[in-house]
PDB file of N, CA and C in Angstrom:
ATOM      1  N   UNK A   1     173.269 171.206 101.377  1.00  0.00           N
ATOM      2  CA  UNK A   1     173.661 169.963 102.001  1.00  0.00           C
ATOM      3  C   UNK A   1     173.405 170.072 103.510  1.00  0.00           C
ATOM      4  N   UNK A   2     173.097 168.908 104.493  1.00  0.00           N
ATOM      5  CA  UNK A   2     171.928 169.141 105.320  1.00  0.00           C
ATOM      6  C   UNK A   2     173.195 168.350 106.314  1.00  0.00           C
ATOM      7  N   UNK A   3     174.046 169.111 107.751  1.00  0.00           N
ATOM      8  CA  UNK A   3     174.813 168.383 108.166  1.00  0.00           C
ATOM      9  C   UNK A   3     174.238 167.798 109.575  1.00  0.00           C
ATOM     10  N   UNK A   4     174.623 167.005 109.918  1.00  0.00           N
ATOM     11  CA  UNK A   4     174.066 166.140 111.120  1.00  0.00           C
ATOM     12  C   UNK A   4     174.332 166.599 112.129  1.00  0.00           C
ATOM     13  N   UNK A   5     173.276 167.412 113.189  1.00  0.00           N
ATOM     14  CA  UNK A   5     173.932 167.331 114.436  1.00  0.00           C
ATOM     15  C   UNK A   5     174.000 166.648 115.585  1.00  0.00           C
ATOM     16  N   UNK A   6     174.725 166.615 116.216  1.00  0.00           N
ATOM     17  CA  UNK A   6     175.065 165.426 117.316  1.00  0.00           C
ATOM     18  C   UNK A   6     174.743 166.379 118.282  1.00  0.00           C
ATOM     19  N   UNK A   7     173.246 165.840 119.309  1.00  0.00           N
ATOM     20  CA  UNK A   7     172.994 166.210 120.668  1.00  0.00           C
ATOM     21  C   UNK A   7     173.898 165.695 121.610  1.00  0.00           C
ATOM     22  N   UNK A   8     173.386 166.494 122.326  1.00  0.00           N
ATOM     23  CA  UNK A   8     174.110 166.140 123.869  1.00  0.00           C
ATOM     24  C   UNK A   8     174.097 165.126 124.991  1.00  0.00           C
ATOM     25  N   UNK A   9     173.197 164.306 123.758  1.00  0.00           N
ATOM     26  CA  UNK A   9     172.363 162.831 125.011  1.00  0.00           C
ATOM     27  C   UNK A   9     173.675 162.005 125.537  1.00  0.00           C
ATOM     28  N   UNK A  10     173.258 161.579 126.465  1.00  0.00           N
ATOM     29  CA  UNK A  10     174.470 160.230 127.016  1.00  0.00           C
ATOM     30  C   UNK A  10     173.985 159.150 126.463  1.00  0.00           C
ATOM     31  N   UNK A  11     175.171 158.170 126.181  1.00  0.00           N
ATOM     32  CA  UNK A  11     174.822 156.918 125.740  1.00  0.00           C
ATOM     33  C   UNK A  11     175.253 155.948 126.634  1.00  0.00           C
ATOM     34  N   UNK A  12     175.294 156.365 127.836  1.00  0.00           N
ATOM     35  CA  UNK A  12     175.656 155.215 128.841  1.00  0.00           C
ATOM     36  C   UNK A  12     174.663 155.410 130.405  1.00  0.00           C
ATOM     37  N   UNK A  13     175.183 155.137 131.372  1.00  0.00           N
ATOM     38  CA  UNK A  13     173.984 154.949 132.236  1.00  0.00           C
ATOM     39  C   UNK A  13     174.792 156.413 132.763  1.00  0.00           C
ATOM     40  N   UNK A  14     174.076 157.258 133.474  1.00  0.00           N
ATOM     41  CA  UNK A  14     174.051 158.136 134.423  1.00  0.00           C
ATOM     42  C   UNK A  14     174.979 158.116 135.613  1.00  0.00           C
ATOM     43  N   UNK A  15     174.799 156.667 136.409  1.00  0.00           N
ATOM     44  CA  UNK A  15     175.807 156.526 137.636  1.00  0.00           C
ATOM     45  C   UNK A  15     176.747 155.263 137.470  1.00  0.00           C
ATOM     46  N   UNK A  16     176.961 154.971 136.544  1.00  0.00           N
ATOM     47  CA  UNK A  16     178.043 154.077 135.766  1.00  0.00           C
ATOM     48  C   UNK A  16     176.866 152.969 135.434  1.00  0.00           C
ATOM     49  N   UNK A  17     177.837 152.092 134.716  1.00  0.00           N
ATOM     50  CA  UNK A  17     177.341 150.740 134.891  1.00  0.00           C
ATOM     51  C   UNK A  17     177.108 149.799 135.844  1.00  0.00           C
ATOM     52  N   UNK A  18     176.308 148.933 135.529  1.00  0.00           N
ATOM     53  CA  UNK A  18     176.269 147.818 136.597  1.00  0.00           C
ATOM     54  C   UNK A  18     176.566 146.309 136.336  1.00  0.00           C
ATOM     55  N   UNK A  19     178.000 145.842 136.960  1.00  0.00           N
ATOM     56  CA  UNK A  19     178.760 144.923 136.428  1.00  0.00           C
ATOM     57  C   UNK A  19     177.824 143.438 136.932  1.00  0.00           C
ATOM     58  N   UNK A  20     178.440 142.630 136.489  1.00  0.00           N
ATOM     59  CA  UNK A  20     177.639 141.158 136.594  1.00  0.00           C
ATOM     60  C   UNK A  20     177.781 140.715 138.222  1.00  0.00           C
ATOM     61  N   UNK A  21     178.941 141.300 138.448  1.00  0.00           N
ATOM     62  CA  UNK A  21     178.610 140.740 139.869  1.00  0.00           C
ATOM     63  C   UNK A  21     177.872 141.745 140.691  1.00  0.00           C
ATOM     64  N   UNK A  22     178.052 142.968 140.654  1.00  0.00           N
ATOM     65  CA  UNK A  22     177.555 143.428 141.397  1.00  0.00           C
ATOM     66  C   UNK A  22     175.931 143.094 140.901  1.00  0.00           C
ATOM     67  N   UNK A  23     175.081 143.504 139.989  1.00  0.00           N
ATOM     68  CA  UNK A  23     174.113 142.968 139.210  1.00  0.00           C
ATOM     69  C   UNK A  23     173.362 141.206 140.062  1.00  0.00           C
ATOM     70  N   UNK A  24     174.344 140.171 140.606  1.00  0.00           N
ATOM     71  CA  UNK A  24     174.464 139.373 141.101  1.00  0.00           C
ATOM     72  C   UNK A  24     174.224 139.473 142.654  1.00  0.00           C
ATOM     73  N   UNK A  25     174.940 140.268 143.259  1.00  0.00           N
ATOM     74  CA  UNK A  25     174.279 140.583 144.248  1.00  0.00           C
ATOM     75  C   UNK A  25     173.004 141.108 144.758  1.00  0.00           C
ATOM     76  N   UNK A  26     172.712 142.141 143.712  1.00  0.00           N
ATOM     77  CA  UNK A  26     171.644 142.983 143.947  1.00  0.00           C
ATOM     78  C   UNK A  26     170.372 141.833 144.012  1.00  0.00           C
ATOM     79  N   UNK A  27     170.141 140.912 142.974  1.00  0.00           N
ATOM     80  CA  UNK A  27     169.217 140.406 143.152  1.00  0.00           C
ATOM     81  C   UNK A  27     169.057 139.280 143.964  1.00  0.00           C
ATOM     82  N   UNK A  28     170.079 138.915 144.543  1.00  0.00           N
ATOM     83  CA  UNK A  28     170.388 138.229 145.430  1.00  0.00           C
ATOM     84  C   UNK A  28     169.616 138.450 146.893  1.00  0.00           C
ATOM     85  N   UNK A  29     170.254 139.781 147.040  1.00  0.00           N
ATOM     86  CA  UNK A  29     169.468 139.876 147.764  1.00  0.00           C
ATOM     87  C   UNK A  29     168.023 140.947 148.062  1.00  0.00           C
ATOM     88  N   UNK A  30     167.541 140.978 146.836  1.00  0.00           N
ATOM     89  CA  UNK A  30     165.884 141.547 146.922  1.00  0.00           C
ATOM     90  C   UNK A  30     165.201 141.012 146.845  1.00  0.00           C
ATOM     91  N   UNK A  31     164.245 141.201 148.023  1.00  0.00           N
ATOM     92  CA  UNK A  31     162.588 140.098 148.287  1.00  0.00           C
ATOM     93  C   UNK A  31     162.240 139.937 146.939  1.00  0.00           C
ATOM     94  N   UNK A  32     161.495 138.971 147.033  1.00  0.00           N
ATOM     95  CA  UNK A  32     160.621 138.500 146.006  1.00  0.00           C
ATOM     96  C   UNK A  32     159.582 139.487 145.654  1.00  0.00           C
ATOM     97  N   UNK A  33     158.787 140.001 146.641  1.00  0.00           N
ATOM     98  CA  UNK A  33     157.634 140.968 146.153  1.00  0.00           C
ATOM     99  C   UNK A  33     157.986 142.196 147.108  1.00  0.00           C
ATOM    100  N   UNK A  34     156.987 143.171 146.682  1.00  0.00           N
ATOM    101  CA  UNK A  34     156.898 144.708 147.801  1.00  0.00           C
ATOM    102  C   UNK A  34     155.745 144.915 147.893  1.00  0.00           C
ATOM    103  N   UNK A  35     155.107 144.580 148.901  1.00  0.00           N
ATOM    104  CA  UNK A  35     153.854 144.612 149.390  1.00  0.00           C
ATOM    105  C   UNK A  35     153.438 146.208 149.104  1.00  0.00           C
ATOM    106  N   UNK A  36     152.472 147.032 148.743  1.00  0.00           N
ATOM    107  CA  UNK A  36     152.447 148.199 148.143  1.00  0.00           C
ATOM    108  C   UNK A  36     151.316 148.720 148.948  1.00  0.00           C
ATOM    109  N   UNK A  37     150.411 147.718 149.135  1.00  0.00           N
ATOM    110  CA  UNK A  37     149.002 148.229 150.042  1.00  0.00           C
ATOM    111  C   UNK A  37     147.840 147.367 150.289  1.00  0.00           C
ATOM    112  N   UNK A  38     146.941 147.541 152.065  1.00  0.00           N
ATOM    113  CA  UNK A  38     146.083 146.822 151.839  1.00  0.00           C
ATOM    114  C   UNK A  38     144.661 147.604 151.931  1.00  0.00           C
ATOM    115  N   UNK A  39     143.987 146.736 151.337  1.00  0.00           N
ATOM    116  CA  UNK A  39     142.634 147.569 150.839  1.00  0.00           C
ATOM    117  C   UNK A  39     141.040 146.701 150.769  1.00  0.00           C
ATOM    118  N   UNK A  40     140.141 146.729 150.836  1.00  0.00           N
ATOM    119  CA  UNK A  40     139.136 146.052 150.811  1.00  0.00           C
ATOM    120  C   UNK A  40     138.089 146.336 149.285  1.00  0.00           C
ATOM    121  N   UNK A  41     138.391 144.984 148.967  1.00  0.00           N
ATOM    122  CA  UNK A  41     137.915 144.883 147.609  1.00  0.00           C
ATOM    123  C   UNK A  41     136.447 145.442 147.197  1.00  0.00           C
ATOM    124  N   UNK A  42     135.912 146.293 146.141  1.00  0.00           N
ATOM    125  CA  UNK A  42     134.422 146.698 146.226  1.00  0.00           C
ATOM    126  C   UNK A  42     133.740 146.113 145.643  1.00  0.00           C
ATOM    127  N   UNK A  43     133.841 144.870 145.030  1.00  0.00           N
ATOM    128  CA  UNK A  43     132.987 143.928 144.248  1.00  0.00           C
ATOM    129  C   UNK A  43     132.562 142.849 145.492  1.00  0.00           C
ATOM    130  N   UNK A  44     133.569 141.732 145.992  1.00  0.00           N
ATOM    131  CA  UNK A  44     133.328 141.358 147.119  1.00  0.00           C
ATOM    132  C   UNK A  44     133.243 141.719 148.393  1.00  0.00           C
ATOM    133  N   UNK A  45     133.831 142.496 149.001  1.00  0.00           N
ATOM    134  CA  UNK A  45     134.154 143.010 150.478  1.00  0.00           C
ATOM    135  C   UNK A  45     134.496 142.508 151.218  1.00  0.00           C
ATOM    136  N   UNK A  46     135.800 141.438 150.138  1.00  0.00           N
ATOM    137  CA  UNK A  46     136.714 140.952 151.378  1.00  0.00           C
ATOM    138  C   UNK A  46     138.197 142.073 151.258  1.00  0.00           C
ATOM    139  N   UNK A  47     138.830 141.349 152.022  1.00  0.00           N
ATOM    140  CA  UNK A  47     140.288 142.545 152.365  1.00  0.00           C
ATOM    141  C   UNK A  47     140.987 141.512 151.169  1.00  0.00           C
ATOM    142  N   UNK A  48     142.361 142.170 150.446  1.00  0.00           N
ATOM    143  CA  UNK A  48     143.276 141.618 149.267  1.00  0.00           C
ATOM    144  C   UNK A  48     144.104 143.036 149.922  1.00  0.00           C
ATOM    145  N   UNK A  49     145.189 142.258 148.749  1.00  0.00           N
ATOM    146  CA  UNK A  49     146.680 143.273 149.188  1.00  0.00           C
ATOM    147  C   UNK A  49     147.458 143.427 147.652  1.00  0.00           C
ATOM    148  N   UNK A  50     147.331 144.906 147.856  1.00  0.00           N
ATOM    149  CA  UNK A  50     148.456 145.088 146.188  1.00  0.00           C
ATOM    150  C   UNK A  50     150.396 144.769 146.338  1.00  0.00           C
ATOM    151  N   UNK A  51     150.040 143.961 145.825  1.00  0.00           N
ATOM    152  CA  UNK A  51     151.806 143.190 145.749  1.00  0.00           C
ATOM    153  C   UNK A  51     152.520 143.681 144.574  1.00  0.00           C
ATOM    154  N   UNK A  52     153.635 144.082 144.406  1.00  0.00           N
ATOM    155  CA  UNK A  52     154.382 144.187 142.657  1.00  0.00           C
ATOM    156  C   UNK A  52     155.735 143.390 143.239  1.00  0.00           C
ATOM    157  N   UNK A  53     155.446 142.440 142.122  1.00  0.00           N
ATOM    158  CA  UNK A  53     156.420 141.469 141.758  1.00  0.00           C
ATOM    159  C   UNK A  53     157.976 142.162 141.479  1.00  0.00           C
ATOM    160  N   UNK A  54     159.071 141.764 142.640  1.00  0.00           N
ATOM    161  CA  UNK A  54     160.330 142.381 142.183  1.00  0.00           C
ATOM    162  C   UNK A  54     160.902 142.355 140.828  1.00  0.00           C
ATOM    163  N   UNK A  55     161.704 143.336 140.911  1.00  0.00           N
ATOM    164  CA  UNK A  55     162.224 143.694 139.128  1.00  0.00           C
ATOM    165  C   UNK A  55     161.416 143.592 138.069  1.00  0.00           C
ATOM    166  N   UNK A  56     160.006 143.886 138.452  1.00  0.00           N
ATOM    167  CA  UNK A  56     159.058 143.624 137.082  1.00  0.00           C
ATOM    168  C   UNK A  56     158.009 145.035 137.095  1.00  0.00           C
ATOM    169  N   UNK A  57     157.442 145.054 136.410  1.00  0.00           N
ATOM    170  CA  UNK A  57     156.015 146.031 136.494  1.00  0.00           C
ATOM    171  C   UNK A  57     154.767 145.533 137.232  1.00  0.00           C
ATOM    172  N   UNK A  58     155.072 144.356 137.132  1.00  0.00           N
ATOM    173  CA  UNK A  58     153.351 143.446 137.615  1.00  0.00           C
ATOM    174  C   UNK A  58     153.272 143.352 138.806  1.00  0.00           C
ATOM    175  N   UNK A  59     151.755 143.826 138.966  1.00  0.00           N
ATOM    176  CA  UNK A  59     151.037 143.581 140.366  1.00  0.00           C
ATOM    177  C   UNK A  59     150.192 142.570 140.247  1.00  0.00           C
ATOM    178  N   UNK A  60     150.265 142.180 141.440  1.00  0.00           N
ATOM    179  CA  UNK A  60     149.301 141.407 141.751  1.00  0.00           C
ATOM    180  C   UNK A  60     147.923 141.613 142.933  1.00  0.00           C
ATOM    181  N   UNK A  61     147.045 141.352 142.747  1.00  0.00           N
ATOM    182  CA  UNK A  61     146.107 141.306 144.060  1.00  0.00           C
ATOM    183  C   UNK A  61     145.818 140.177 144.724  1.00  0.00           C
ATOM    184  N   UNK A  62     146.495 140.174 146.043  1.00  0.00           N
ATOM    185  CA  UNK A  62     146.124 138.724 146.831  1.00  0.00           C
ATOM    186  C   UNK A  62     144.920 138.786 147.410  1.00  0.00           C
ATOM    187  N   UNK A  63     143.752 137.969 147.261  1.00  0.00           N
ATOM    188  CA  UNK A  63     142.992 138.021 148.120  1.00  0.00           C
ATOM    189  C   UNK A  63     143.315 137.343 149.490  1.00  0.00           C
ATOM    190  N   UNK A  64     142.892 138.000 150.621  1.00  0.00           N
ATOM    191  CA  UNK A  64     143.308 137.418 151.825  1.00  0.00           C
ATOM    192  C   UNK A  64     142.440 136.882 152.445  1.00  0.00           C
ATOM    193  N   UNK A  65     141.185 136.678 152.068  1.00  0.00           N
ATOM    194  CA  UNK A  65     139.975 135.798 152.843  1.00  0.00           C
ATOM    195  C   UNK A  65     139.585 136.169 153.626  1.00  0.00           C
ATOM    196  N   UNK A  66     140.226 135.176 154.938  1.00  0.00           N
ATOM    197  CA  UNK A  66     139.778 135.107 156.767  1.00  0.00           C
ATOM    198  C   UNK A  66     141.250 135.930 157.252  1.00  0.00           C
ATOM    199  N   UNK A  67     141.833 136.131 156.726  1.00  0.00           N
ATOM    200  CA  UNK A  67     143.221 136.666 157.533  1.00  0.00           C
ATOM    201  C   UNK A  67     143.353 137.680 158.231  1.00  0.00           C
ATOM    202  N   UNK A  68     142.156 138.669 158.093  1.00  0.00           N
ATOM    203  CA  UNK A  68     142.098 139.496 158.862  1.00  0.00           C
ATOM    204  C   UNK A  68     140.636 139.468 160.047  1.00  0.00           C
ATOM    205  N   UNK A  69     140.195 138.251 160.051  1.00  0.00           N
ATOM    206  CA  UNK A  69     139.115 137.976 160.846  1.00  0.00           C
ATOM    207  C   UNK A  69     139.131 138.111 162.312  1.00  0.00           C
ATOM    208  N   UNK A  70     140.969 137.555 162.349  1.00  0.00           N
ATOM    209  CA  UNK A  70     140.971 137.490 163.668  1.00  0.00           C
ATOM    210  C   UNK A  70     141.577 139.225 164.144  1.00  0.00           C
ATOM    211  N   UNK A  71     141.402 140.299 163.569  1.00  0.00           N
ATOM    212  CA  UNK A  71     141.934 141.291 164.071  1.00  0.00           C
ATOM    213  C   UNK A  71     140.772 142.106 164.319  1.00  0.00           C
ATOM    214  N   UNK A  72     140.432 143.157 165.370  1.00  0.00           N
ATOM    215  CA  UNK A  72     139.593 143.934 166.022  1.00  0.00           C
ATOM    216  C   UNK A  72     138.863 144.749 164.434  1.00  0.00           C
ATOM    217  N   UNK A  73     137.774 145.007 164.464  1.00  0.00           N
ATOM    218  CA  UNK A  73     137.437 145.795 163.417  1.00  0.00           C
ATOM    219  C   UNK A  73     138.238 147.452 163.632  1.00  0.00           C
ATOM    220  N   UNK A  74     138.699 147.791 164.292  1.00  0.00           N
ATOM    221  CA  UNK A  74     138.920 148.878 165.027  1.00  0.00           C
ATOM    222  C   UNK A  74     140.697 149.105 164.351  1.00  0.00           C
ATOM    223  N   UNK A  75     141.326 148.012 164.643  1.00  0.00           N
ATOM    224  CA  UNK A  75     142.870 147.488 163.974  1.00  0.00           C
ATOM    225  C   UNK A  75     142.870 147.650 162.265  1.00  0.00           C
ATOM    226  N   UNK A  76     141.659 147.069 162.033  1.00  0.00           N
ATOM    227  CA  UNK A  76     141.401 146.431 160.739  1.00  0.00           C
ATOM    228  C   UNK A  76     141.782 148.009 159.579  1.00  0.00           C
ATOM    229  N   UNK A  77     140.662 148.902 160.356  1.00  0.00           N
ATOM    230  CA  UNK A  77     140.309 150.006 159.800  1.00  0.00           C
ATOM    231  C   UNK A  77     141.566 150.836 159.934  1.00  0.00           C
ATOM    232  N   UNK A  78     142.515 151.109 160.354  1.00  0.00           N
ATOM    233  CA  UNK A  78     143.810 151.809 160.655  1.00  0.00           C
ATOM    234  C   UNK A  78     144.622 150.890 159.716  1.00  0.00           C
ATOM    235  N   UNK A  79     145.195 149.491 159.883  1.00  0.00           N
ATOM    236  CA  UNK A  79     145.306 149.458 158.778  1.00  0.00           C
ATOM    237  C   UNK A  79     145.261 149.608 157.699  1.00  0.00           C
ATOM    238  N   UNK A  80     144.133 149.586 156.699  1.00  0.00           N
ATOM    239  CA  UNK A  80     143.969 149.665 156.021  1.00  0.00           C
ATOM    240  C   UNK A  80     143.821 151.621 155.200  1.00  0.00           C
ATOM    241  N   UNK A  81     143.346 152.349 156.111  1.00  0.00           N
ATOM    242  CA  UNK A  81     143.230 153.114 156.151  1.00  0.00           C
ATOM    243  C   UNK A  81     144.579 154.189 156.087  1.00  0.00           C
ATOM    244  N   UNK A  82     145.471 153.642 157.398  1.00  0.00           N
ATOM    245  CA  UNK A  82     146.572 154.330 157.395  1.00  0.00           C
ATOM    246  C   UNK A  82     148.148 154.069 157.375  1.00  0.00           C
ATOM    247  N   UNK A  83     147.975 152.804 157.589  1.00  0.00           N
ATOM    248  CA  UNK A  83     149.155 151.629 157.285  1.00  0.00           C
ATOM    249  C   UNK A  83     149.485 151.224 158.553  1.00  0.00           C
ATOM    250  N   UNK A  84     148.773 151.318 159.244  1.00  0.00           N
ATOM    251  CA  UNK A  84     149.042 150.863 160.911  1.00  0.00           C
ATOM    252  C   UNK A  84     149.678 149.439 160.516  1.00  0.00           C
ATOM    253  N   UNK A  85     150.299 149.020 161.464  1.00  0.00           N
ATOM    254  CA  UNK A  85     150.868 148.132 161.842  1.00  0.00           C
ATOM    255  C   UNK A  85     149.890 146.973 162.447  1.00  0.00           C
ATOM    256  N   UNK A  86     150.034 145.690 161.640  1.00  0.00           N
ATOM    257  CA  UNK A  86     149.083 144.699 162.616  1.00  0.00           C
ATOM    258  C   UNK A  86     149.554 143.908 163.125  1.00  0.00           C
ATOM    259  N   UNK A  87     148.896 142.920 163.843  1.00  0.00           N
ATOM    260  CA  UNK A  87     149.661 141.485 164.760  1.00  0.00           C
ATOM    261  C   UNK A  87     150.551 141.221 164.361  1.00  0.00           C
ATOM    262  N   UNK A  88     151.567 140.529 164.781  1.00  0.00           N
ATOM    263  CA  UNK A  88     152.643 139.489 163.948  1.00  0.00           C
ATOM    264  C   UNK A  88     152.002 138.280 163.585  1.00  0.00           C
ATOM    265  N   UNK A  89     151.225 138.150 164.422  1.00  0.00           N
ATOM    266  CA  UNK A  89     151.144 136.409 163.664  1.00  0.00           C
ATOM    267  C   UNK A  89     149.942 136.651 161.937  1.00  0.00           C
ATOM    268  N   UNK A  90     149.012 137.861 162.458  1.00  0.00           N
ATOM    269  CA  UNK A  90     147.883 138.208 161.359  1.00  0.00           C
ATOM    270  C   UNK A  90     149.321 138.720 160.118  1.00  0.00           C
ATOM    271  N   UNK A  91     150.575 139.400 160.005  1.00  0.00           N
ATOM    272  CA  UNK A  91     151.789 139.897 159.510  1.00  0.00           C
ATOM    273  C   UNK A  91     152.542 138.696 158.653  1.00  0.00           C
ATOM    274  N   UNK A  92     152.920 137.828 159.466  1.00  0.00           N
ATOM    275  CA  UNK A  92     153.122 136.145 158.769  1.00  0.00           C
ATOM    276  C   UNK A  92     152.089 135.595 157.944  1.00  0.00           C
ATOM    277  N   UNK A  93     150.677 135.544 158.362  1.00  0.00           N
ATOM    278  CA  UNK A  93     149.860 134.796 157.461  1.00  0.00           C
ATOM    279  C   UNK A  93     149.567 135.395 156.341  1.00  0.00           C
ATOM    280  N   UNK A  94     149.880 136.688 155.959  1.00  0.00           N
ATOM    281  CA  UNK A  94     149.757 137.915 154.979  1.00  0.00           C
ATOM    282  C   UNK A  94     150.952 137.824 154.594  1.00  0.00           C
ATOM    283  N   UNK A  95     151.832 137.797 154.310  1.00  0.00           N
ATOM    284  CA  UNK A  95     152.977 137.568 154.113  1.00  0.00           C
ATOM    285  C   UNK A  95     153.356 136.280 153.716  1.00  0.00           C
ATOM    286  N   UNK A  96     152.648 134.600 154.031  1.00  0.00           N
ATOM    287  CA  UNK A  96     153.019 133.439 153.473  1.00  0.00           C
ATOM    288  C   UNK A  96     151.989 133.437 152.299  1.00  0.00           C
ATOM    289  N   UNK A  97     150.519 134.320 152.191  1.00  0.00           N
ATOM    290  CA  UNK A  97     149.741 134.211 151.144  1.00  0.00           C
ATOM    291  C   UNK A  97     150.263 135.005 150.212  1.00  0.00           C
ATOM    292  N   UNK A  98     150.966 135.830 150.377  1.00  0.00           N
ATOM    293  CA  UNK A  98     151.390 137.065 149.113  1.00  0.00           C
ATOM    294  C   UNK A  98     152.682 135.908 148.846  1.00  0.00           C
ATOM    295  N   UNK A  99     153.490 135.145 149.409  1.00  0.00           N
ATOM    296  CA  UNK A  99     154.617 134.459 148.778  1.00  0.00           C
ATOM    297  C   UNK A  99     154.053 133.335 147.908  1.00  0.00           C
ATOM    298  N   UNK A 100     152.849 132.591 148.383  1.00  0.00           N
ATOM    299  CA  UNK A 100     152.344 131.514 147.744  1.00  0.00           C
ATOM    300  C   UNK A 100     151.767 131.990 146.509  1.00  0.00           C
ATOM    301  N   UNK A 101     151.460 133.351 146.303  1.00  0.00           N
ATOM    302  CA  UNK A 101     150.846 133.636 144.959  1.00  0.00           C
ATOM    303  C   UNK A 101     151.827 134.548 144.233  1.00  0.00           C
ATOM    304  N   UNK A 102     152.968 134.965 144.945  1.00  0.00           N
ATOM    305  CA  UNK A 102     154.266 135.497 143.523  1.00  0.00           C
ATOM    306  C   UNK A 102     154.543 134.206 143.264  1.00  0.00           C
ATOM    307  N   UNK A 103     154.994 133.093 144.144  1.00  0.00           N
ATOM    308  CA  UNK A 103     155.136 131.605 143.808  1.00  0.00           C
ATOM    309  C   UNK A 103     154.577 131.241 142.685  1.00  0.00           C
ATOM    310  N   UNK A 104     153.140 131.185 142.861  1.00  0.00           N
ATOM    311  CA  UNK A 104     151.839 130.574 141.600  1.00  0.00           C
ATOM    312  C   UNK A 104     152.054 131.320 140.199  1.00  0.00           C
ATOM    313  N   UNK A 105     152.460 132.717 140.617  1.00  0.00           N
ATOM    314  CA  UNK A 105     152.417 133.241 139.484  1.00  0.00           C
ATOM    315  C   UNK A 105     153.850 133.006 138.885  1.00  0.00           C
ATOM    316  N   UNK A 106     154.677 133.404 139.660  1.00  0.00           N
ATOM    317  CA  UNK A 106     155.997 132.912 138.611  1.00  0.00           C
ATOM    318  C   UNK A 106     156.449 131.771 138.198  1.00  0.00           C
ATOM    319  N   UNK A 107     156.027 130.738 138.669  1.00  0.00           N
ATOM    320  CA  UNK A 107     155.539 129.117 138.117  1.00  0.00           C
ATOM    321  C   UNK A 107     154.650 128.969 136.918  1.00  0.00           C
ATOM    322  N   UNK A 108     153.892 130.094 136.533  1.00  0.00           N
ATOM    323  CA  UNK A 108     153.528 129.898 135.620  1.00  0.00           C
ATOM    324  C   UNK A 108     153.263 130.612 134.383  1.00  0.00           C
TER     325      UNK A 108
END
C-alpha cells in the first residue's frame, strides 16, 4: 500500500497576501507603461522604443518617426547606445507617443 507524501511546498504567497485595498492602491498608482529601451529599427532605420505594458507581459514597439530629428546625431547615439538622457521637450514627445499607443492598444 503506497502512502502519500506531503512536500514541503507553501500554499500561500511568500510575503503574505495582498488585500483588495491594498491591491487597489498599487495599481492606482502604477504608470501605464515602462519604457524598457530605445533602439533603431534594422528593417527601416528609423528610431522606435520597447515599451511593456503595466501588469502584463506585452511589449510593444513604438515607432517614433521624426522625434528624434530634432536631437544632435551625437545625443542621438548616447542615447540610444547608453541611456543618456535627452531633451525634455524631445522626453515629452516620446513619452505622449508611447501613451497614445498603450492607449490604441488597450482600446482594442
Amino acid at each position: 500500500m503506497l502512502t502519500e507524501r506531503r512536500l514541503a511546498d507553501r500554499r500561500y504567497p511568500l510575503h503574505g497576501q495582498f488585500s483588495a485595498v491594498a491591491k487597489d492602491i498599487f495599481y492606482e498608482g502604477q504608470p501605464q507603461y515602462y519604457l524598457e529601451g530605445l533602439g533603431i529599427s534594422g528593417l527601416t532605420f528609423t528610431a522606435f522604443v520597447k515599451v511593456r505594458v503595466a501588469s502584463s507581459f506585452v511589449h510593444l514597439h513604438v515607432d517614433l518617426g521624426g522625434a528624434l530629428k530634432t536631437v544632435s546625431k551625437a545625443k542621438r547615439r548616447k542615447a540610444i547606445r547608453y541611456g543618456k538622457e535627452l531633451p525634455e521637450e524631445t522626453q515629452r514627445q516620446i513619452d505622449r507617443l508611447c501613451s497614445l499607443a498603450v492607449k490604441h492598444y488597450l482600446d482594442h
